[in-house]
Protein backbone atom coordinates (compact mmCIF):
# COMPACT_ATOMS: atom_id res chain seq x y z
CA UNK A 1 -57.59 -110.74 53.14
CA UNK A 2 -57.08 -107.63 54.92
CA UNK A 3 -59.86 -105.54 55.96
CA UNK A 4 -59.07 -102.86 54.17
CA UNK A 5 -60.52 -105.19 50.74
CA UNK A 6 -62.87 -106.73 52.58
CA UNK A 7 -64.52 -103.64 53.37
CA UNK A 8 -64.03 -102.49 49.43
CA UNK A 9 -65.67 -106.00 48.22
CA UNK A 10 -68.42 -104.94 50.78
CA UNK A 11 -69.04 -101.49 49.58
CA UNK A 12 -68.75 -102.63 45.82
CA UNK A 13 -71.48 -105.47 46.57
CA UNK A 14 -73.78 -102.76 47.79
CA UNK A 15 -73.70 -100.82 44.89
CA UNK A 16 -75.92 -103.47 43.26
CA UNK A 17 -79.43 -103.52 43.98
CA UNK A 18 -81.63 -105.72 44.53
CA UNK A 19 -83.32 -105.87 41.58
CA UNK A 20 -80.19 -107.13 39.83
CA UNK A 21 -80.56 -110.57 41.69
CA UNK A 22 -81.73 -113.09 38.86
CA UNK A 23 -83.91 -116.21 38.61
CA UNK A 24 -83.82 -119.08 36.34
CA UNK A 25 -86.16 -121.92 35.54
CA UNK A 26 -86.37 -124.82 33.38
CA UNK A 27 -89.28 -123.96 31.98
CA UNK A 28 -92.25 -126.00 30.08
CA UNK A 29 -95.01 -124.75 28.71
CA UNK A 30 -97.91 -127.20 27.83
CA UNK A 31 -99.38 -127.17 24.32
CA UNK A 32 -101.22 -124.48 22.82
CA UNK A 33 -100.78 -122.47 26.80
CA UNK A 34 -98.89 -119.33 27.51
CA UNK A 35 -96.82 -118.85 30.30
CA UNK A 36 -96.99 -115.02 32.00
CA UNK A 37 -94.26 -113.39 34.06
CA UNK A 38 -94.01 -110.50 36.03
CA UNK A 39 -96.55 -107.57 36.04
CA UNK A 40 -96.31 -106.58 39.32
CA UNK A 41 -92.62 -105.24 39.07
CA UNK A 42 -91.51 -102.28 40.11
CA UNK A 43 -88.58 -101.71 38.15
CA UNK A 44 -87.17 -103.09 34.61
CA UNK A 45 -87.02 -107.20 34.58
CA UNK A 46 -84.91 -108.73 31.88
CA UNK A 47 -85.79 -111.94 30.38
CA UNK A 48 -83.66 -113.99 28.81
CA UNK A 49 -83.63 -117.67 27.46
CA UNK A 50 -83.01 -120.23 24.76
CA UNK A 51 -85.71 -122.86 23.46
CA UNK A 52 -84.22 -126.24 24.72
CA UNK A 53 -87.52 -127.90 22.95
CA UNK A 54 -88.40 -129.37 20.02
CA UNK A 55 -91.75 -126.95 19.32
CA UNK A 56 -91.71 -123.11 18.69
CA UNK A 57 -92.54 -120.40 21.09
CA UNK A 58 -93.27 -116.68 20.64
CA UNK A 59 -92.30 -113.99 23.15
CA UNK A 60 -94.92 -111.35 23.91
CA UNK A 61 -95.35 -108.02 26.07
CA UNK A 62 -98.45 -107.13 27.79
CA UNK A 63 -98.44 -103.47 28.80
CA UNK A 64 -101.02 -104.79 31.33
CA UNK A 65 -103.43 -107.83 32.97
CA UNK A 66 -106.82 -106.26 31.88
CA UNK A 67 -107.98 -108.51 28.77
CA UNK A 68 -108.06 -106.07 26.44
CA UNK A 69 -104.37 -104.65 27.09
CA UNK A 70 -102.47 -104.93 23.59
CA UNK A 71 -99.52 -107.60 23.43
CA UNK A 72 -96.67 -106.57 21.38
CA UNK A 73 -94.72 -109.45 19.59
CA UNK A 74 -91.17 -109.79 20.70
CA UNK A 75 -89.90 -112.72 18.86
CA UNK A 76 -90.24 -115.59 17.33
CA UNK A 77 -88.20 -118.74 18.63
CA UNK A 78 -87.66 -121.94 17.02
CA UNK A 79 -85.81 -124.76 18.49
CA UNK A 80 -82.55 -123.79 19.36
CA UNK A 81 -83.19 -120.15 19.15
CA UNK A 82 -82.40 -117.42 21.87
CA UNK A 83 -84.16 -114.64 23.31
CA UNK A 84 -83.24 -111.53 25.22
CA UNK A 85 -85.82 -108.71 26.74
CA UNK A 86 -85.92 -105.62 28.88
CA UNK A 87 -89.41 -105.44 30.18
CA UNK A 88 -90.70 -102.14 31.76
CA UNK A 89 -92.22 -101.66 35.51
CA UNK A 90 -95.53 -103.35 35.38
CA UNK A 91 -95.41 -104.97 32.03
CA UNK A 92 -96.17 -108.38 31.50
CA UNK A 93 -93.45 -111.44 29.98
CA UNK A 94 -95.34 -113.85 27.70
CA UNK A 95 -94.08 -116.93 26.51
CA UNK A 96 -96.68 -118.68 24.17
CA UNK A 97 -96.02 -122.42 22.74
CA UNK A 98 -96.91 -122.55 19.32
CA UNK A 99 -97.66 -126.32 19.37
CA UNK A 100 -101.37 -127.72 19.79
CA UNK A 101 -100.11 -130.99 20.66
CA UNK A 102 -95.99 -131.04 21.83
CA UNK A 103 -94.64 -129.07 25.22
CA UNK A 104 -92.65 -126.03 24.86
CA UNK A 105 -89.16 -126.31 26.96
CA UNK A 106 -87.16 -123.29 27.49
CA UNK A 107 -84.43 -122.39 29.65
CA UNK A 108 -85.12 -118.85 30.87
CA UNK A 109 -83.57 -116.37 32.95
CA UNK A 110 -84.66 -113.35 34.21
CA UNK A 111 -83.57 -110.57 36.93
CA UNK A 112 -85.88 -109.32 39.98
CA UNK A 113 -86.73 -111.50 42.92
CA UNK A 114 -88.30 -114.67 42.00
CA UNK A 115 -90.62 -114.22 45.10
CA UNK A 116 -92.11 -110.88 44.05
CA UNK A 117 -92.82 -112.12 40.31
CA UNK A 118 -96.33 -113.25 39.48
CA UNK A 119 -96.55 -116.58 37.60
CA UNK A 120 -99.07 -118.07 35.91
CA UNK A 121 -100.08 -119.77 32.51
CA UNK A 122 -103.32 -118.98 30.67
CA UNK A 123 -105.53 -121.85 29.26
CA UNK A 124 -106.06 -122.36 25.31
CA UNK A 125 -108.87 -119.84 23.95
CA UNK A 126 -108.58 -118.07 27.48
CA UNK A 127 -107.33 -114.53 27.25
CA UNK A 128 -104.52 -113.71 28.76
């Protein structure tokens, strides 16, 4: 490779920023619980999976963490199903099992830095 490319790969690669790196998990989310992403972000996060379990989930927004914020229904996703996102800075990814008695599993993706993403889940009949 001459360092003429090299330098060009180098140049491209710093075109992206940061906030393009991505995280995945395999996710589970206990019955009846909700699973919260993000909020603290500083710029878009997209999120991004597909229900690997046998229960379905529904995917929320939370335009923020007091209890009284609104949550905006995303979609509905049954075993199987996909789901795709674009949150805004400082909004809040919800991923709520439907199930009182089975555990959600999804396998979600999402971009932003894992270690700058709050994470949490919020208890049955707690608010989230």
């Amino acid at each position: 490779m001459t360092t003429r490319f090299a330098a060009a790969i180098a140049a491209a690669l710093a075109l992206f920023p940061a906030a393009a790196r991505a995280g995945h998990s395999e996710l589970t989310v206990p019955p009846a619980e909700t699973f919260l992403l993000g909020g603290e972000q500083q710029a878009e996060m997209v999120v991004s999976g597909r229900n690997t379990g046998q229960t379905g989930v529904v995917i929320l927004a939370k335009t923020g963490p007091a209890e009284d914020a609104p949550e905006t229904v995303i979609a509905t996703v049954a075993p199987g199903g996909q789901f795709r996102h674009a949150y805004a800075p400082g909004e809040i990814a919800l991923i709520r099992n439907q199930s009182p008695s089975e555990t959600a599993r999804l396998s979600v993706d999402f971009t932003g830095n894992a270690s700058s993403l709050s994470m949490s889940y919020a208890a049955p009949g707690k608010k989230d």
